[in-house]
Each structure stands twice: as structure tokens, then as C-alpha cells.
C-alpha atoms as a PDB file:
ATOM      1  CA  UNK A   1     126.982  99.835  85.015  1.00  0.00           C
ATOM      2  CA  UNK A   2     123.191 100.424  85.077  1.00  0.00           C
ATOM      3  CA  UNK A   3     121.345 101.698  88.729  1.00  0.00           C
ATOM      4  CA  UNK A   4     117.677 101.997  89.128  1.00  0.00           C
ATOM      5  CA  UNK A   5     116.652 104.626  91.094  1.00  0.00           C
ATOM      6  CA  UNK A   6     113.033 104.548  92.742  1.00  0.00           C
ATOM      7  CA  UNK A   7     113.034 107.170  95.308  1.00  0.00           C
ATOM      8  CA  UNK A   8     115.381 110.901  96.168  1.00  0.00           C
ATOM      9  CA  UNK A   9     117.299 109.837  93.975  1.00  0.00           C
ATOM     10  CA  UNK A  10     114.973 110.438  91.082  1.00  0.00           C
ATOM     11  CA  UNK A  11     115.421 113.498  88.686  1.00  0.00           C
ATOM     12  CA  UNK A  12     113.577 116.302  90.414  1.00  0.00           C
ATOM     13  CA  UNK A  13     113.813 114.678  93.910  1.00  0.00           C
ATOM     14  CA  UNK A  14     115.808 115.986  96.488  1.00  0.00           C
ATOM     15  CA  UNK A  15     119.230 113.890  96.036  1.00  0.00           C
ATOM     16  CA  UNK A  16     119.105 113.917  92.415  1.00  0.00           C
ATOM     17  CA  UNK A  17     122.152 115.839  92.584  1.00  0.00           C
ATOM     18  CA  UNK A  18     124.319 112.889  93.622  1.00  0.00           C
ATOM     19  CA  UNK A  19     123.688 111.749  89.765  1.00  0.00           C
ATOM     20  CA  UNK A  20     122.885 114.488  88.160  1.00  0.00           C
ATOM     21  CA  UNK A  21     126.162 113.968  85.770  1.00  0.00           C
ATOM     22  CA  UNK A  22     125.378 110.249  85.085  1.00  0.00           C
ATOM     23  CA  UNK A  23     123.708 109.366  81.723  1.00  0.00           C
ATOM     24  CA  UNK A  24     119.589 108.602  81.898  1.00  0.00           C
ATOM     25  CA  UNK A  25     118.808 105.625  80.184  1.00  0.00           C
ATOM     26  CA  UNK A  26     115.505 105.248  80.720  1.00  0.00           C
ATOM     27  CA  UNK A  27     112.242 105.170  82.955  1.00  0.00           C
ATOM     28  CA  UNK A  28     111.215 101.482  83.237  1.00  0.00           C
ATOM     29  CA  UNK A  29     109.626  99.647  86.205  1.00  0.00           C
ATOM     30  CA  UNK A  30     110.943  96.150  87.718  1.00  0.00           C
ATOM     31  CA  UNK A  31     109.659  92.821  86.317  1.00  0.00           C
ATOM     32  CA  UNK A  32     109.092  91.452  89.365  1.00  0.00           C
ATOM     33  CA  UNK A  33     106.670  93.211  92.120  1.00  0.00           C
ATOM     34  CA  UNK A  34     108.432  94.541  95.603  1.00  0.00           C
ATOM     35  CA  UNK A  35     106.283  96.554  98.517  1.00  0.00           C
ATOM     36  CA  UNK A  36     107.349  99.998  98.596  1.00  0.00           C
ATOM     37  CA  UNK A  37     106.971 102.002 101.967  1.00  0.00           C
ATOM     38  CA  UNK A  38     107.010 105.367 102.736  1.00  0.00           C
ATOM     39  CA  UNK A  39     109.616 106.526 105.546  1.00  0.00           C
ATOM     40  CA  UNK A  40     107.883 110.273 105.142  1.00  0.00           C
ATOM     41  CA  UNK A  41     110.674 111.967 103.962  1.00  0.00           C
ATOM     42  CA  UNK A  42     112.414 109.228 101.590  1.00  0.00           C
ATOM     43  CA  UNK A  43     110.758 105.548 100.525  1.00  0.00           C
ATOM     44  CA  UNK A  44     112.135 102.279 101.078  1.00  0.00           C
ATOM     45  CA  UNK A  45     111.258  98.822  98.790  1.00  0.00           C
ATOM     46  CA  UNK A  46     111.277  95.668 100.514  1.00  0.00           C
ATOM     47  CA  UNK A  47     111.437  92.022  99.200  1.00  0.00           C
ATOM     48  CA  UNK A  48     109.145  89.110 100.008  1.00  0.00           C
ATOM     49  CA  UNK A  49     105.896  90.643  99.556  1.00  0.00           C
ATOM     50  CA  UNK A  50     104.415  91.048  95.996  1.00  0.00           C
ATOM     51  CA  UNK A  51     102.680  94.092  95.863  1.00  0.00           C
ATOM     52  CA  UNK A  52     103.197  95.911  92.486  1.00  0.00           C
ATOM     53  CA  UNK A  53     106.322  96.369  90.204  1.00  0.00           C
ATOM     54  CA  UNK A  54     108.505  99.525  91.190  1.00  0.00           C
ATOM     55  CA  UNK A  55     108.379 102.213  88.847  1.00  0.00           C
ATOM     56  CA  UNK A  56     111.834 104.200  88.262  1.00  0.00           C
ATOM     57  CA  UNK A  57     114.857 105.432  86.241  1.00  0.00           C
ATOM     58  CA  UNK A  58     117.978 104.095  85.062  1.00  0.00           C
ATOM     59  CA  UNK A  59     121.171 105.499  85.112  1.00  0.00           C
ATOM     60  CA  UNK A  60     124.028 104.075  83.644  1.00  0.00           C
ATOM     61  CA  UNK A  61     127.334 104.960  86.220  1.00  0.00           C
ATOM     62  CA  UNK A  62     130.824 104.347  87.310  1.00  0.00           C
ATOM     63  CA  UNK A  63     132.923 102.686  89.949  1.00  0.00           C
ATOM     64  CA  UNK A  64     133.474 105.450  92.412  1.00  0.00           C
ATOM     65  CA  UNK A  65     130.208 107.104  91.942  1.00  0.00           C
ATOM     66  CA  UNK A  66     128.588 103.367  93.500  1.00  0.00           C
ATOM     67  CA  UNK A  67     131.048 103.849  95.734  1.00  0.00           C
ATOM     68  CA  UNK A  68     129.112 107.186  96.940  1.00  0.00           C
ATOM     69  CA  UNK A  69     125.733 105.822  96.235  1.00  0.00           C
ATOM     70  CA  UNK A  70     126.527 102.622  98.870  1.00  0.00           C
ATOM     71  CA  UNK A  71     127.260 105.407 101.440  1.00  0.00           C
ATOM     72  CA  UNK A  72     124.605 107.733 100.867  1.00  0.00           C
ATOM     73  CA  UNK A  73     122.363 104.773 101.612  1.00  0.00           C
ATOM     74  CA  UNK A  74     124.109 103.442 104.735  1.00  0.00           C
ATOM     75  CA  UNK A  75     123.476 100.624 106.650  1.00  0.00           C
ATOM     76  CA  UNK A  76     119.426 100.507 106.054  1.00  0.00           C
ATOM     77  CA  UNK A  77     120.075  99.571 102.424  1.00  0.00           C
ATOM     78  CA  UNK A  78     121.698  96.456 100.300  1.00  0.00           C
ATOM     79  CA  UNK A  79     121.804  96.674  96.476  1.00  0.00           C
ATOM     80  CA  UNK A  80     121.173  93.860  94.468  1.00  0.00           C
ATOM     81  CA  UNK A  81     121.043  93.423  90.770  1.00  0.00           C
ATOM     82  CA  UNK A  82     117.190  93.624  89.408  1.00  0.00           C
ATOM     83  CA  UNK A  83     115.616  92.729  86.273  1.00  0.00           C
ATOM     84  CA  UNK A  84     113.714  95.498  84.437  1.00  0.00           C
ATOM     85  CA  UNK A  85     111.015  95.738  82.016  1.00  0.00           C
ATOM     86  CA  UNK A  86     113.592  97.408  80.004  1.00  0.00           C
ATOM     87  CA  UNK A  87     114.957  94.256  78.963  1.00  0.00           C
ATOM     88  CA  UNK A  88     118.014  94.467  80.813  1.00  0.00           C
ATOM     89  CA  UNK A  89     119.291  94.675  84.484  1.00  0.00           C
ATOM     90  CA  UNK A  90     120.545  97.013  86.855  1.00  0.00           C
ATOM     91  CA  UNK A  91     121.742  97.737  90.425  1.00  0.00           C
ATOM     92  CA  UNK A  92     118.814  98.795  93.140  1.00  0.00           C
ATOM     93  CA  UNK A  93     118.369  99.361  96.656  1.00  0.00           C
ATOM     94  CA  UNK A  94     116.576  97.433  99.135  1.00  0.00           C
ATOM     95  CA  UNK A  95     115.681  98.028 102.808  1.00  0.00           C
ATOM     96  CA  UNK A  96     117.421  95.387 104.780  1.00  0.00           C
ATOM     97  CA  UNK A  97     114.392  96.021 107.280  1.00  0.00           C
ATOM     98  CA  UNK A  98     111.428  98.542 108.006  1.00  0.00           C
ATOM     99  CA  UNK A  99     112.334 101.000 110.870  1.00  0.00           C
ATOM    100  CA  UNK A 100     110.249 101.277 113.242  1.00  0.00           C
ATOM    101  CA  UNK A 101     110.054 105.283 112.183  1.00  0.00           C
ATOM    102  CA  UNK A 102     108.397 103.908 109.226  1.00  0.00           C
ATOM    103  CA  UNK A 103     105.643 101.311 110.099  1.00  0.00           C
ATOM    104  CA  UNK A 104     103.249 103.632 111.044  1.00  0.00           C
ATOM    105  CA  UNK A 105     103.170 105.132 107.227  1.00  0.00           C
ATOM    106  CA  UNK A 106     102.579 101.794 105.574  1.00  0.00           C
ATOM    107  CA  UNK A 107     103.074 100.604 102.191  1.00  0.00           C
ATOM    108  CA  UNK A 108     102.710 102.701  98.889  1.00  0.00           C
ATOM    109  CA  UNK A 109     101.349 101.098  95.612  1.00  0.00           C
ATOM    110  CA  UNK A 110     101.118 104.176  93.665  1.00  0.00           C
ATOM    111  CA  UNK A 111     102.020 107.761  94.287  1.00  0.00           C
ATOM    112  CA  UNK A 112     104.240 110.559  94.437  1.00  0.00           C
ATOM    113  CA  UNK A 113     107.177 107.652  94.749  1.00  0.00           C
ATOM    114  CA  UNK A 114     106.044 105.327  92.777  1.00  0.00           C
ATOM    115  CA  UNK A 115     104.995 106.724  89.742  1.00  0.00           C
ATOM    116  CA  UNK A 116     104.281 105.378  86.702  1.00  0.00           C
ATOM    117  CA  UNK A 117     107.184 106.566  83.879  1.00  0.00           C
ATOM    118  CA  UNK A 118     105.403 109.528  81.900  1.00  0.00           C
ATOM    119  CA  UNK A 119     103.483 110.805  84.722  1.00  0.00           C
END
């Protein structure tokens, strides 16, 4: 099964290592737009505002390693299937709601998160 990764998660971000083994697939961005925020240390991308597509990468992964991914994100994330400029979908994290930790950071449109693929 396919995940999109947007954030740590990323290669040459600082949890990369949880899927380092996986196969890449691809950098592609989401067909429809999301609001990404920045936590400081990690980002977050929330649904019901339309502020740009989210640019990431696409890994294509197994059972248990979902398993890990669900608990690495914890209770601030849901996943939910996505559809990609790839042409396909995959599996991607949501915040279920902006901490409070993060509302004084804002949203992110482009950046060191959200980057376009090739940059």
C-alpha cells in the first residue's frame, strides 16, 4: 500500500528512518489543497481550509510497518486515503486538531515543509 509523507517523515528529515527500507515511488503533491501548519519542530496538514496542494513523497509499504507509522503519530493524527497528482492514491496524515503549541506559528504555504518535488 502507498503512504504520502509530507513532513519528518520525508527522506532527509529527521524520522526518515522509520521508512528508510520502504520503496520510493515518487514525489507528487495532493490534488486537492489542505493548510499546512508548522508545530516548530514537525508540521501538521489540516482539512477544511483550501490553501495550496501538499507537496510530498510516496512510499509504497506493508501491514506492520502502518502499524508503526499509526503509533509514531499518536493520537494528534488520523490517516485517510488521498488522491495525488500522481494519478493514484495513497494513505496520509491529518491533524485531528491544531494544538494550542502550534497556533502561534501559523500556516505554511511554501517552505522548508512544503516543498515543491525537485527542490
Amino acid at each position: 500500500m502507498y503512504i504520502f509523507v509530507y513532513g519528518s517523515l520525508k527522506k532527509g528529515f529527521s524520522k526518515h528512518d522509520l521508512i528508510e527500507g520502504s520503496q520510493f515511488i515518487c514525489k507528487t503533491r495532493t490534488r486537492e489543497n489542505f493548510a499546512m501548519v508548522d508545530l516548530h519542530h514537525f508540521p501538521g496538514v489540516i482539512k477544511g481550509q483550501s490553501v495550496s496542494p501538499i507537496y510530498g513523497e510516496v512510499y509504497d509499504i506493508g501491514d506492520s510497518l502502518l502499524d508503526i507509522l499509526d503509533e509514531y503519530e499518536g493520537d494528534w493524527y488520523c490517516r485517510e486515503q488521498v488522491k495525488l497528482e500522481a494519478g493514484f492514491t495513497a494513505w496520509m496524515y491529518f491533524l485531528r486538531d491544531i494544538p494550542d503549541s502550534g497556533k502561534k506559528y501559523g500556516i505554511v504555504i511554501e517552505g522548508l515543509w512544503n516543498e515543491k518535488p525537485g527542490e
